[in-house]
Structure formats: C-alpha cells, structure tokens
PDB file of N, CA and C in Angstrom:
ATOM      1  N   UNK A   1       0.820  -1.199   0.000  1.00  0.00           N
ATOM      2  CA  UNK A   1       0.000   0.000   0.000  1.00  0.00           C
ATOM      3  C   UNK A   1       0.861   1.260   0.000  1.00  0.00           C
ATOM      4  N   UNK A   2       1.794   1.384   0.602  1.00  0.00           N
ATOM      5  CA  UNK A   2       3.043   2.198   0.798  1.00  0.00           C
ATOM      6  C   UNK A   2       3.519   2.636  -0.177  1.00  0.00           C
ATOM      7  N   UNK A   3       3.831   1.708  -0.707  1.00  0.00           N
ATOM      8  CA  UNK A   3       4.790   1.668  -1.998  1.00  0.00           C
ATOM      9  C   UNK A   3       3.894   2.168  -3.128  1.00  0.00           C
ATOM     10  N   UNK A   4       3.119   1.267  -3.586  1.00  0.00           N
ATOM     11  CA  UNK A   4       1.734   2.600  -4.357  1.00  0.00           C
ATOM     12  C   UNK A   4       1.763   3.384  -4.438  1.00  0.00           C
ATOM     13  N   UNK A   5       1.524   4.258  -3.027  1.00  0.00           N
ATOM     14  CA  UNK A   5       1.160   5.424  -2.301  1.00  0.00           C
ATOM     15  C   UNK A   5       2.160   6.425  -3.088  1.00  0.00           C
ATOM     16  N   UNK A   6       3.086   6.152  -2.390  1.00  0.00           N
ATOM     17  CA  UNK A   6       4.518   6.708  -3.284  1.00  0.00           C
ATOM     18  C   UNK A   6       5.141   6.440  -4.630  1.00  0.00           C
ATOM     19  N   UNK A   7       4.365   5.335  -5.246  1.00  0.00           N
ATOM     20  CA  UNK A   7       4.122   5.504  -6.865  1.00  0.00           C
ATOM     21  C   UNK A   7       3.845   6.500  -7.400  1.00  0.00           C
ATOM     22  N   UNK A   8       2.401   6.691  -6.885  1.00  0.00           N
ATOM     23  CA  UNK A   8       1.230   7.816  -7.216  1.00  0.00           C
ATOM     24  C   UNK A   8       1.810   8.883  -7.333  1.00  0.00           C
ATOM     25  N   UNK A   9       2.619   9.549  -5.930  1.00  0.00           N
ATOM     26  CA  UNK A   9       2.880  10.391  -5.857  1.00  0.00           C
ATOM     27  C   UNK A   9       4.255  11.201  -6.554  1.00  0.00           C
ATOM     28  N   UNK A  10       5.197   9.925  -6.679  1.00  0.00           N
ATOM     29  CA  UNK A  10       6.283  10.333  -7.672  1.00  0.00           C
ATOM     30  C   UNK A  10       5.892  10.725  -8.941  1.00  0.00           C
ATOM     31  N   UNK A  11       4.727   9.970  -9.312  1.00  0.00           N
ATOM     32  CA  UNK A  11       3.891  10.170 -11.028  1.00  0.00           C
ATOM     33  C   UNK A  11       3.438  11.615 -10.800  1.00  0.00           C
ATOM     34  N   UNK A  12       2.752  11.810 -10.107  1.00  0.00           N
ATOM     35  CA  UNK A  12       2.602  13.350  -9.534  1.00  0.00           C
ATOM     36  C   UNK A  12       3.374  14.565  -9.909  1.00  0.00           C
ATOM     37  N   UNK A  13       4.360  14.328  -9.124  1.00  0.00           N
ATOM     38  CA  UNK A  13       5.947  15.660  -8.453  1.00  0.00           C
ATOM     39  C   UNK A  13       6.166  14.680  -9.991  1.00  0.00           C
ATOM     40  N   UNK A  14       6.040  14.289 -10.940  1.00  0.00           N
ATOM     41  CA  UNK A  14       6.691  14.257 -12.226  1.00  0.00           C
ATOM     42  C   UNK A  14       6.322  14.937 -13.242  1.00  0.00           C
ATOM     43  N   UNK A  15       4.794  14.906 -12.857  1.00  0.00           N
ATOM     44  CA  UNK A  15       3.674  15.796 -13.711  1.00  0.00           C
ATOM     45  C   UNK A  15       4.262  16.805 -13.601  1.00  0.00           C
ATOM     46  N   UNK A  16       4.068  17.481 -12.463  1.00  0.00           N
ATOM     47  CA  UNK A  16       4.006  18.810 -11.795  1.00  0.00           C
ATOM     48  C   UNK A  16       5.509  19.318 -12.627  1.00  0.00           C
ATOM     49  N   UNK A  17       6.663  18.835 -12.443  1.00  0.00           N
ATOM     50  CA  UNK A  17       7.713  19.268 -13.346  1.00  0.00           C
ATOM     51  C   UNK A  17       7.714  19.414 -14.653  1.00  0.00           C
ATOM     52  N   UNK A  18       7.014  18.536 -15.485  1.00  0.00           N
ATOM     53  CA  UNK A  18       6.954  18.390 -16.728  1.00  0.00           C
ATOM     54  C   UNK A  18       5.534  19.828 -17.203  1.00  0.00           C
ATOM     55  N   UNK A  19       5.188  19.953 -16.357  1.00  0.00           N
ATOM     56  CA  UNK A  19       4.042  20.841 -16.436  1.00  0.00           C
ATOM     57  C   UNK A  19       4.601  22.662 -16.495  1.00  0.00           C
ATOM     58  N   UNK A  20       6.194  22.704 -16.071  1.00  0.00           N
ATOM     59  CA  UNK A  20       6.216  23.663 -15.597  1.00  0.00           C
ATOM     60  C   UNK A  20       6.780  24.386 -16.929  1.00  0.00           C
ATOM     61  N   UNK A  21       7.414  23.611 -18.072  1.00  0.00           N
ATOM     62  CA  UNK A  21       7.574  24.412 -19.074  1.00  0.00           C
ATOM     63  C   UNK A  21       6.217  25.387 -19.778  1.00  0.00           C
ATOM     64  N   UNK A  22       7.226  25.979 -20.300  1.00  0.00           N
ATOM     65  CA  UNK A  22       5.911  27.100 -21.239  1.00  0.00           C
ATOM     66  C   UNK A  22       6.889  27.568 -22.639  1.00  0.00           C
ATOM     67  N   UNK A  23       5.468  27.331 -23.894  1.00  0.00           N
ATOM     68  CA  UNK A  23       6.123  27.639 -24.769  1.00  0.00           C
ATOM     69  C   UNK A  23       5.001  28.649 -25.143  1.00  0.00           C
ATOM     70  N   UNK A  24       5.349  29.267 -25.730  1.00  0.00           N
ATOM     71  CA  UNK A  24       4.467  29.781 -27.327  1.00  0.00           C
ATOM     72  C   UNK A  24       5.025  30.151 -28.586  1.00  0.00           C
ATOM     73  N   UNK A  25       4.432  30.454 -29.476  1.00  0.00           N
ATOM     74  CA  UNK A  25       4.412  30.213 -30.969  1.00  0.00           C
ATOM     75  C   UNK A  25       3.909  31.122 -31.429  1.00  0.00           C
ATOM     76  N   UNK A  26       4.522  32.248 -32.323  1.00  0.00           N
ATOM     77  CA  UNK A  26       4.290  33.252 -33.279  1.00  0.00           C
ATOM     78  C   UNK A  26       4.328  33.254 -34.350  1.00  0.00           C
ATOM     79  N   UNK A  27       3.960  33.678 -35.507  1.00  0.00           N
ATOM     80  CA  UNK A  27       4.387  33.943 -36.537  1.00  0.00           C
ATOM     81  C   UNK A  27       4.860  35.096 -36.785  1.00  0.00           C
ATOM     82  N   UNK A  28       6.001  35.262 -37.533  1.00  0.00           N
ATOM     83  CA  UNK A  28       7.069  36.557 -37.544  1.00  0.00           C
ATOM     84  C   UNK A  28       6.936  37.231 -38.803  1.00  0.00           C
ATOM     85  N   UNK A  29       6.301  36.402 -39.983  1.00  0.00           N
ATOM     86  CA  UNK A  29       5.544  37.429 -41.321  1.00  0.00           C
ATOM     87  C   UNK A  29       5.684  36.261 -42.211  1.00  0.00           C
ATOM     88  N   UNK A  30       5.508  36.916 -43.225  1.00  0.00           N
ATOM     89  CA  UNK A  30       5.081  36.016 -44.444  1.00  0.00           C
ATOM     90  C   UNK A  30       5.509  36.519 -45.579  1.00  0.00           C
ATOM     91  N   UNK A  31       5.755  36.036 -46.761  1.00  0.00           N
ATOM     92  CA  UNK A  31       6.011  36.143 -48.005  1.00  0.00           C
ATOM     93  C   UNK A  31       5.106  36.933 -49.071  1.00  0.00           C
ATOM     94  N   UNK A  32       5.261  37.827 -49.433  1.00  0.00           N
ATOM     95  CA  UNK A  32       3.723  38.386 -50.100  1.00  0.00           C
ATOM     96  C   UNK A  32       2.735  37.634 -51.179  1.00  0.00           C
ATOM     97  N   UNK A  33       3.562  36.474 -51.330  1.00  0.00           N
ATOM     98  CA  UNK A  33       2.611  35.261 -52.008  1.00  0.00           C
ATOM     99  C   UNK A  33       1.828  34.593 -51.004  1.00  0.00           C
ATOM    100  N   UNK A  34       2.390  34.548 -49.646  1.00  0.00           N
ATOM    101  CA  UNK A  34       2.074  33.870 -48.857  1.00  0.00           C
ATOM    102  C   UNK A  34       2.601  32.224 -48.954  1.00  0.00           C
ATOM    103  N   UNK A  35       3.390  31.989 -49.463  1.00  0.00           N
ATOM    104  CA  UNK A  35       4.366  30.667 -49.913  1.00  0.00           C
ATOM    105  C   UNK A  35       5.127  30.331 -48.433  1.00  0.00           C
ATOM    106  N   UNK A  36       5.768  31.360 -48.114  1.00  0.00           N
ATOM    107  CA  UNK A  36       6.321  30.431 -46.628  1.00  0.00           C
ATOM    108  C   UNK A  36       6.532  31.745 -45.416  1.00  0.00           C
ATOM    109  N   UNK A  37       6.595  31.435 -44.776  1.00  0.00           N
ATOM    110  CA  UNK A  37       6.413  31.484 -43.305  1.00  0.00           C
ATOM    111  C   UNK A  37       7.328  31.208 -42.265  1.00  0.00           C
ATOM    112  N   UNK A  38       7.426  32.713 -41.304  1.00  0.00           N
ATOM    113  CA  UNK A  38       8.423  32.501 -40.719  1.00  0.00           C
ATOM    114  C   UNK A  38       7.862  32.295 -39.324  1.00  0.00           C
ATOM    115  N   UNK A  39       8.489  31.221 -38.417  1.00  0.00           N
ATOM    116  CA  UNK A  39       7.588  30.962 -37.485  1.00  0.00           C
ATOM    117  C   UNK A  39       8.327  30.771 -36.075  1.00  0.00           C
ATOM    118  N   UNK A  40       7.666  31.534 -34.352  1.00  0.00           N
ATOM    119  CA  UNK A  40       9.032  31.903 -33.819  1.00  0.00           C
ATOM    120  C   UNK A  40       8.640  31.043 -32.371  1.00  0.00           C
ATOM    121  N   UNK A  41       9.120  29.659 -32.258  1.00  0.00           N
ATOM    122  CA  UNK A  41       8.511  29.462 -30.718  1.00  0.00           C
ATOM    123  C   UNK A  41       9.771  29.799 -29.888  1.00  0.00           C
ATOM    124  N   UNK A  42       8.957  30.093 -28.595  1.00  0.00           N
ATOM    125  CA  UNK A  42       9.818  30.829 -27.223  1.00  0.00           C
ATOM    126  C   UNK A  42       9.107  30.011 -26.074  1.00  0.00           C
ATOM    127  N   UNK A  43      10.180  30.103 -25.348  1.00  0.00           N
ATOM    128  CA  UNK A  43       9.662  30.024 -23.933  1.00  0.00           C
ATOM    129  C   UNK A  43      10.494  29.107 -22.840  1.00  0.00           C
ATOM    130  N   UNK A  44      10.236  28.717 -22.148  1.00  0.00           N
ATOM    131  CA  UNK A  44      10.991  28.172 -20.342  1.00  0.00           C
ATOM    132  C   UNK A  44      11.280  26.880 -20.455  1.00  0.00           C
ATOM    133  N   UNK A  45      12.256  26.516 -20.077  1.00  0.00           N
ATOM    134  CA  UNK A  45      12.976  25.501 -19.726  1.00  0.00           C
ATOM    135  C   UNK A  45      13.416  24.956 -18.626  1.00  0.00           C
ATOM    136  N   UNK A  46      12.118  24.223 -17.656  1.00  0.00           N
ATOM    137  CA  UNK A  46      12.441  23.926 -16.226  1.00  0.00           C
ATOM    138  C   UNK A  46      14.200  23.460 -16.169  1.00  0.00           C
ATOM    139  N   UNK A  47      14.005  22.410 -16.915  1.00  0.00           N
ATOM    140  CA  UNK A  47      15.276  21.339 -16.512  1.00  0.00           C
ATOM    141  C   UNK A  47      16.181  22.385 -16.392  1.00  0.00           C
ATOM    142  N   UNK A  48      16.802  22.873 -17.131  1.00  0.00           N
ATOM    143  CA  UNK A  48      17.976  23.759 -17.479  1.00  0.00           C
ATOM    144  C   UNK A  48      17.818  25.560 -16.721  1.00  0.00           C
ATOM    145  N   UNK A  49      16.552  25.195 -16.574  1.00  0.00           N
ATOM    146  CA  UNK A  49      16.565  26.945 -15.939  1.00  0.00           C
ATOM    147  C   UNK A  49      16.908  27.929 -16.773  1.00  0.00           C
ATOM    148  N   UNK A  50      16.488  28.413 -18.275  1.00  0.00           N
ATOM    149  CA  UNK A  50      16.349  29.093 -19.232  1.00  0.00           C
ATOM    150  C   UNK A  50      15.696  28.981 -19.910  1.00  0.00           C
ATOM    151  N   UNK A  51      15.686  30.295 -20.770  1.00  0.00           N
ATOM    152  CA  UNK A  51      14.361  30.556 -22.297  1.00  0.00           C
ATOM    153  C   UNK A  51      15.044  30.349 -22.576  1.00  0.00           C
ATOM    154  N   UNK A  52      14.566  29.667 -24.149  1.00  0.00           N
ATOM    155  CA  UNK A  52      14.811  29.304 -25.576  1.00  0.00           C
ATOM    156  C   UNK A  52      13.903  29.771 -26.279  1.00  0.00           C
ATOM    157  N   UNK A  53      14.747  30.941 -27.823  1.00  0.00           N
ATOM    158  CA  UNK A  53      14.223  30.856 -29.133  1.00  0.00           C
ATOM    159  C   UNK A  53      14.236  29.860 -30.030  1.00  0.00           C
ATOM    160  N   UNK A  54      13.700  29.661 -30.841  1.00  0.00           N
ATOM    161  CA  UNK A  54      13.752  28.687 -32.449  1.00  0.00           C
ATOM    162  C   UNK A  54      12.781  29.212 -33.395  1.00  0.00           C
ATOM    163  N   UNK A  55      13.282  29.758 -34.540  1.00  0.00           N
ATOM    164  CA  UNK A  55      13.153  30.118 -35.555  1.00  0.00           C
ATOM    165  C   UNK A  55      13.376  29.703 -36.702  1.00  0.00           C
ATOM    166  N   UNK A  56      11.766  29.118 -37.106  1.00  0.00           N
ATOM    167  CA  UNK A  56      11.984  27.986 -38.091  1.00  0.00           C
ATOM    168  C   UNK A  56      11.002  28.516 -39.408  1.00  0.00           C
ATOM    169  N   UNK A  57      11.711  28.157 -40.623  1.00  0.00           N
ATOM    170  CA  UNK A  57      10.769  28.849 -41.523  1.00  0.00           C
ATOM    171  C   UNK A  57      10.019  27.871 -42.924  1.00  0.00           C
ATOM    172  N   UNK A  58       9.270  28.256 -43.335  1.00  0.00           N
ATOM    173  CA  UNK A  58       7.948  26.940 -43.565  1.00  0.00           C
ATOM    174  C   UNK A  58       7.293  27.445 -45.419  1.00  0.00           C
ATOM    175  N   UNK A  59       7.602  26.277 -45.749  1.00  0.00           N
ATOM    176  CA  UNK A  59       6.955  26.542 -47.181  1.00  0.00           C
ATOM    177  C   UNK A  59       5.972  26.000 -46.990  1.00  0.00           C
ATOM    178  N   UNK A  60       4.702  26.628 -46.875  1.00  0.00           N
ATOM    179  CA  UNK A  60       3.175  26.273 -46.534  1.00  0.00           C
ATOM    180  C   UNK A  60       2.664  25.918 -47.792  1.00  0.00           C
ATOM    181  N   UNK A  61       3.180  26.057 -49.091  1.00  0.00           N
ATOM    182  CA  UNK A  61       2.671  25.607 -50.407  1.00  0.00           C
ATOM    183  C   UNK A  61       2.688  23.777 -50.068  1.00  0.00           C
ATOM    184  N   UNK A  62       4.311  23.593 -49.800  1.00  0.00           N
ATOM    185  CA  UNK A  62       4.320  22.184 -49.900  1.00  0.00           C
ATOM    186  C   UNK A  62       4.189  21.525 -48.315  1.00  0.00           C
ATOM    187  N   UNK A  63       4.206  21.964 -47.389  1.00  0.00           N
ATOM    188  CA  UNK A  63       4.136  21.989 -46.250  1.00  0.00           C
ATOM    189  C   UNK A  63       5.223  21.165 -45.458  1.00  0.00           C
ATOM    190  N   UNK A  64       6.765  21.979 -45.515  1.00  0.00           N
ATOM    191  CA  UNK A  64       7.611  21.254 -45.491  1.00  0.00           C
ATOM    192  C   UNK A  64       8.882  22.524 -44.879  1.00  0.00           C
ATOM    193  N   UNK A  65       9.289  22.220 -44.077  1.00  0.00           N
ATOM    194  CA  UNK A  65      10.699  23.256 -43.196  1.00  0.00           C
ATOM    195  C   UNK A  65      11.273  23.758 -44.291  1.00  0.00           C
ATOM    196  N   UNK A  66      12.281  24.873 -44.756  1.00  0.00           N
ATOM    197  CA  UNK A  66      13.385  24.902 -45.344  1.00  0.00           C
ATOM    198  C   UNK A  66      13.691  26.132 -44.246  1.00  0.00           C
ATOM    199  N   UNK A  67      15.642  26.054 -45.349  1.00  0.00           N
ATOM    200  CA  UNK A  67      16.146  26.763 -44.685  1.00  0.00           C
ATOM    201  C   UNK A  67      16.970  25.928 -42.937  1.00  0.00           C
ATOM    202  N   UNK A  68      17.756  26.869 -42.482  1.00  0.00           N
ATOM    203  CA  UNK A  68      18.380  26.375 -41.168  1.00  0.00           C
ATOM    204  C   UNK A  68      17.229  26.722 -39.910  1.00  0.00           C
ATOM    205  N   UNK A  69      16.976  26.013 -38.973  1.00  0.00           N
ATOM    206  CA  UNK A  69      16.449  26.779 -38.325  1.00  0.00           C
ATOM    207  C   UNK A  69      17.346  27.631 -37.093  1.00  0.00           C
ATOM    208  N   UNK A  70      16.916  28.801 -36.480  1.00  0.00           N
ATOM    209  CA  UNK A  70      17.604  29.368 -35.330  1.00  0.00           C
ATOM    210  C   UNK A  70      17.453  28.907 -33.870  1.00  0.00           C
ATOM    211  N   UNK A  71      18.203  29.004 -33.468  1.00  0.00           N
ATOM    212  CA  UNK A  71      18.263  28.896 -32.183  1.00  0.00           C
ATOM    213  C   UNK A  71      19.369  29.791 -31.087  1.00  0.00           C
ATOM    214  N   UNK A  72      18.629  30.073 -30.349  1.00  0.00           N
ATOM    215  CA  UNK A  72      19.332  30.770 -28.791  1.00  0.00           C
ATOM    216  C   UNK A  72      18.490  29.787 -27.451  1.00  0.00           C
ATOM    217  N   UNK A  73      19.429  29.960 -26.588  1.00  0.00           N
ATOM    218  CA  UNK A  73      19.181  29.686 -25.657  1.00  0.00           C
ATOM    219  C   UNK A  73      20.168  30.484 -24.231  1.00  0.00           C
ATOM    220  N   UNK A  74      19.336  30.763 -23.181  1.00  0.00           N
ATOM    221  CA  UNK A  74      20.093  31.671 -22.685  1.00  0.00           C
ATOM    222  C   UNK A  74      19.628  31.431 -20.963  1.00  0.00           C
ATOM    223  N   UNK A  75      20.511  31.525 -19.605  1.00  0.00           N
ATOM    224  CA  UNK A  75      20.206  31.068 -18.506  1.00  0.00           C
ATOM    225  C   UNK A  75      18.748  32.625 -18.240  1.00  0.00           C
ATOM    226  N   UNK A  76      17.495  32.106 -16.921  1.00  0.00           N
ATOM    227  CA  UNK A  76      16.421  32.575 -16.997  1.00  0.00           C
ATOM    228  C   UNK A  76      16.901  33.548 -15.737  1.00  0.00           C
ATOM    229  N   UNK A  77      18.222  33.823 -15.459  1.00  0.00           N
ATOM    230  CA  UNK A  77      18.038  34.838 -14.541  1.00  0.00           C
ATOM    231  C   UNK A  77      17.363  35.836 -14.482  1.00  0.00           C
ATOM    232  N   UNK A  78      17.042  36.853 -15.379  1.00  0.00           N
ATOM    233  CA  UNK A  78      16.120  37.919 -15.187  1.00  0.00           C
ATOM    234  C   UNK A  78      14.934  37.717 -16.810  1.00  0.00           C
ATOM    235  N   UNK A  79      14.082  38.159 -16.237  1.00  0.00           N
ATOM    236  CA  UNK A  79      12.361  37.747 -17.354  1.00  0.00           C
ATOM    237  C   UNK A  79      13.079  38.712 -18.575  1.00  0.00           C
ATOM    238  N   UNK A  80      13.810  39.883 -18.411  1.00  0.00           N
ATOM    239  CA  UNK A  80      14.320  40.330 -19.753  1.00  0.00           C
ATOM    240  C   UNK A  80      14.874  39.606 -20.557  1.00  0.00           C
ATOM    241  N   UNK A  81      15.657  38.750 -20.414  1.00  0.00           N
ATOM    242  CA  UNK A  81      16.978  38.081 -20.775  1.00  0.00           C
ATOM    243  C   UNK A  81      16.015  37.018 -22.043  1.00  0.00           C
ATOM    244  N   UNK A  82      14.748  37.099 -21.624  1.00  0.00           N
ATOM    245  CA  UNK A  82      13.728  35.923 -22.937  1.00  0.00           C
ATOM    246  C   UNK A  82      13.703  37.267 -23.663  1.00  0.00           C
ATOM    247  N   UNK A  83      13.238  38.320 -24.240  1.00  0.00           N
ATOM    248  CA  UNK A  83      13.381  39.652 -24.841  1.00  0.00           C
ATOM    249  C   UNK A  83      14.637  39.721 -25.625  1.00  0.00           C
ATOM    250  N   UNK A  84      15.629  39.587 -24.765  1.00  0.00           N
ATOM    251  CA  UNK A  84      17.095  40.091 -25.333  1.00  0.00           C
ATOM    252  C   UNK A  84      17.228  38.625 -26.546  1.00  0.00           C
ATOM    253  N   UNK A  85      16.981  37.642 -25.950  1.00  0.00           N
ATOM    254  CA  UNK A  85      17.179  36.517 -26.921  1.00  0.00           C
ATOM    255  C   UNK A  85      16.212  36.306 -28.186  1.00  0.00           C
ATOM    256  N   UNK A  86      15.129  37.029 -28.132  1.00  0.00           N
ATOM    257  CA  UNK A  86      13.983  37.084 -29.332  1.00  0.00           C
ATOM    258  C   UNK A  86      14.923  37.692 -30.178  1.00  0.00           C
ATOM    259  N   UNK A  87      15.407  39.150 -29.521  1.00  0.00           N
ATOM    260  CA  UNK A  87      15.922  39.785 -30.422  1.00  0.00           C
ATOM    261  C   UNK A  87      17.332  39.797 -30.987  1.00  0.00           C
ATOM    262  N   UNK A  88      18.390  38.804 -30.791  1.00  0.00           N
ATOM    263  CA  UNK A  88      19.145  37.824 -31.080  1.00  0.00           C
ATOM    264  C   UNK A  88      18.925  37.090 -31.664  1.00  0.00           C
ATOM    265  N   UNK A  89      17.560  36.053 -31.969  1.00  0.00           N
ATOM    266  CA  UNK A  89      17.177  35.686 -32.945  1.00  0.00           C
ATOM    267  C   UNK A  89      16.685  36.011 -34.066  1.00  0.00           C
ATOM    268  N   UNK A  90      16.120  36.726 -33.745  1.00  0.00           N
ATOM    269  CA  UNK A  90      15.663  37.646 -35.083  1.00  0.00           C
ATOM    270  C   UNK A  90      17.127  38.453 -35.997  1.00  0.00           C
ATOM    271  N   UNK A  91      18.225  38.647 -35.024  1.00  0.00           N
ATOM    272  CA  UNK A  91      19.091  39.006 -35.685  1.00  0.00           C
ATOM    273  C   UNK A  91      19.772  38.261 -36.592  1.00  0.00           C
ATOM    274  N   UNK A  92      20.056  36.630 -35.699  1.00  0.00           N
ATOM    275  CA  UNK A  92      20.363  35.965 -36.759  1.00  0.00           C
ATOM    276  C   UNK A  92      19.671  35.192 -38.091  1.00  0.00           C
ATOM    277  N   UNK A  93      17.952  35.408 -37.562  1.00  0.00           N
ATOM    278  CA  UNK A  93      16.847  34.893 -39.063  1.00  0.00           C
ATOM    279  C   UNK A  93      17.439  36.349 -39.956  1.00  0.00           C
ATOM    280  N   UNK A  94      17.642  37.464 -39.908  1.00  0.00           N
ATOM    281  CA  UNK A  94      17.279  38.178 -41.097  1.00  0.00           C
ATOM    282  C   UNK A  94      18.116  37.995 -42.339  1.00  0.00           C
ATOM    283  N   UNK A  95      19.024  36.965 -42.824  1.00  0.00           N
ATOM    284  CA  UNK A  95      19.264  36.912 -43.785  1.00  0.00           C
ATOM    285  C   UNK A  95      18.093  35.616 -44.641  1.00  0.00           C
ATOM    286  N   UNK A  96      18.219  34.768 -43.565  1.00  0.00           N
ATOM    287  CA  UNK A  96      16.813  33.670 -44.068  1.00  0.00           C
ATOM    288  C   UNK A  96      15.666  34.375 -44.725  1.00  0.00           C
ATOM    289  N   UNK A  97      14.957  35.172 -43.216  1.00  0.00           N
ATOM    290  CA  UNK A  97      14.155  35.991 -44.321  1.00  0.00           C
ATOM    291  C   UNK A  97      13.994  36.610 -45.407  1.00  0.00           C
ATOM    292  N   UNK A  98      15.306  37.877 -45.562  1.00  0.00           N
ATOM    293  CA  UNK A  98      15.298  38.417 -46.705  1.00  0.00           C
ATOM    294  C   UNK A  98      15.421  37.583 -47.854  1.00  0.00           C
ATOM    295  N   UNK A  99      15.896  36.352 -47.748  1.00  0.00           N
ATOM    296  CA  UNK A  99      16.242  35.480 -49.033  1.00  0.00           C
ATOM    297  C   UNK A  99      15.051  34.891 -49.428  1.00  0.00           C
ATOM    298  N   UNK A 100      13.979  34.236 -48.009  1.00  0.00           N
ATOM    299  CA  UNK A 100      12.476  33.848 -48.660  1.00  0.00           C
ATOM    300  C   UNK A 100      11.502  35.021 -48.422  1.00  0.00           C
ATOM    301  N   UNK A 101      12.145  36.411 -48.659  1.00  0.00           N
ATOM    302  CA  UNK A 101      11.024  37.526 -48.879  1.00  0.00           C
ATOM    303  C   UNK A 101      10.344  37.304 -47.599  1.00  0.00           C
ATOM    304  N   UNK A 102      10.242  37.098 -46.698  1.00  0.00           N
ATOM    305  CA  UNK A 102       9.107  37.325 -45.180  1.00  0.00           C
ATOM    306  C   UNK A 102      10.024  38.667 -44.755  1.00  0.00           C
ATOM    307  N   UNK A 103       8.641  39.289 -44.811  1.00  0.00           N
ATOM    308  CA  UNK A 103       8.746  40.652 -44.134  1.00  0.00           C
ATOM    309  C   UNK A 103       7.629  40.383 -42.561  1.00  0.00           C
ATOM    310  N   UNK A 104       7.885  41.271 -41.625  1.00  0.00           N
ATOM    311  CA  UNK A 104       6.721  41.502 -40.554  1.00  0.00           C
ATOM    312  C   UNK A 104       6.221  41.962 -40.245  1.00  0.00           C
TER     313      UNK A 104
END
C-alpha cells in the first residue's frame, strides 16, 4: 500500500515538473505570395533553468521546413533576458528571411 502510495505520488511531483515548461508560438511574417512562413517558438525551460528561441521557416505551399532553423538559448536569470534573446534571434533569421522575402 506504501509503496503505491509513493508511486502515485512520484507520477505526480513528475507531472508537476513536466508541467512547468511554457512555450508559445508566433508567426514573424510572411512572403507576399504567402508561400512560406516565418515561425518563432519561445519560452521556459524547467530542466535547465532558461528561455529558448527557435526560428523555423515553412513553405506552406508544400508543407515542409526549409532553410536552417535558429536557435538561442540563454540562462532565466532575469524575465528580460527571454526579450534580449527574441531579439538575437531575429538578428540571426534576417538573412533567411530576406532570401524567402518574409517581411513583418
């Protein structure tokens, strides 16, 4: 019964960790055909204790990645430091973009 007990509850305090990330997902503009798509998820990283960008960009004609995608990742000491890294990413998408035309 014990042992259960403390099954349960490890499944729990496992949830509860796995629960604590947070992402979201933007779109950063589009192509004036509308052909592909630049697309920006962010957000928290219990394990590691930092935000992460990724900036990935999308031919919605064929519905298929191209291009490299970006990435930063950076420790979550202060809530700015997810800000400073958007905009680090975005520094390093703007040649991607300009090459598949997404403006924002």
């Amino acid at each position: 019964m014990i042992k259960s007990s403390l099954l349960i509850l490890g499944l729990f305090l496992s949830k509860m960790a796995i629960s604590s990330e947070h992402q979201m997902i933007d779109t950063l503009g589009a192509s004036p055909k509308g052909q592909y798509v630049a697309l920006e998820e962010y957000g928290y990283k219990a394990q590691t204790h930092s935000y992460y960008v990724k900036i990935k960009f999308m031919n919605v004609w064929k519905q298929n990645y191209v291009g490299s995608p970006i990435e930063v990742e950076v420790p979550a000491s202060r809530k700015s430091f997810l800000n400073e890294a958007r905009a680090k990413a975005r520094v390093l998408a703007k040649e991607q973009l300009s090459t598949l035309g997404i403006s924002g």
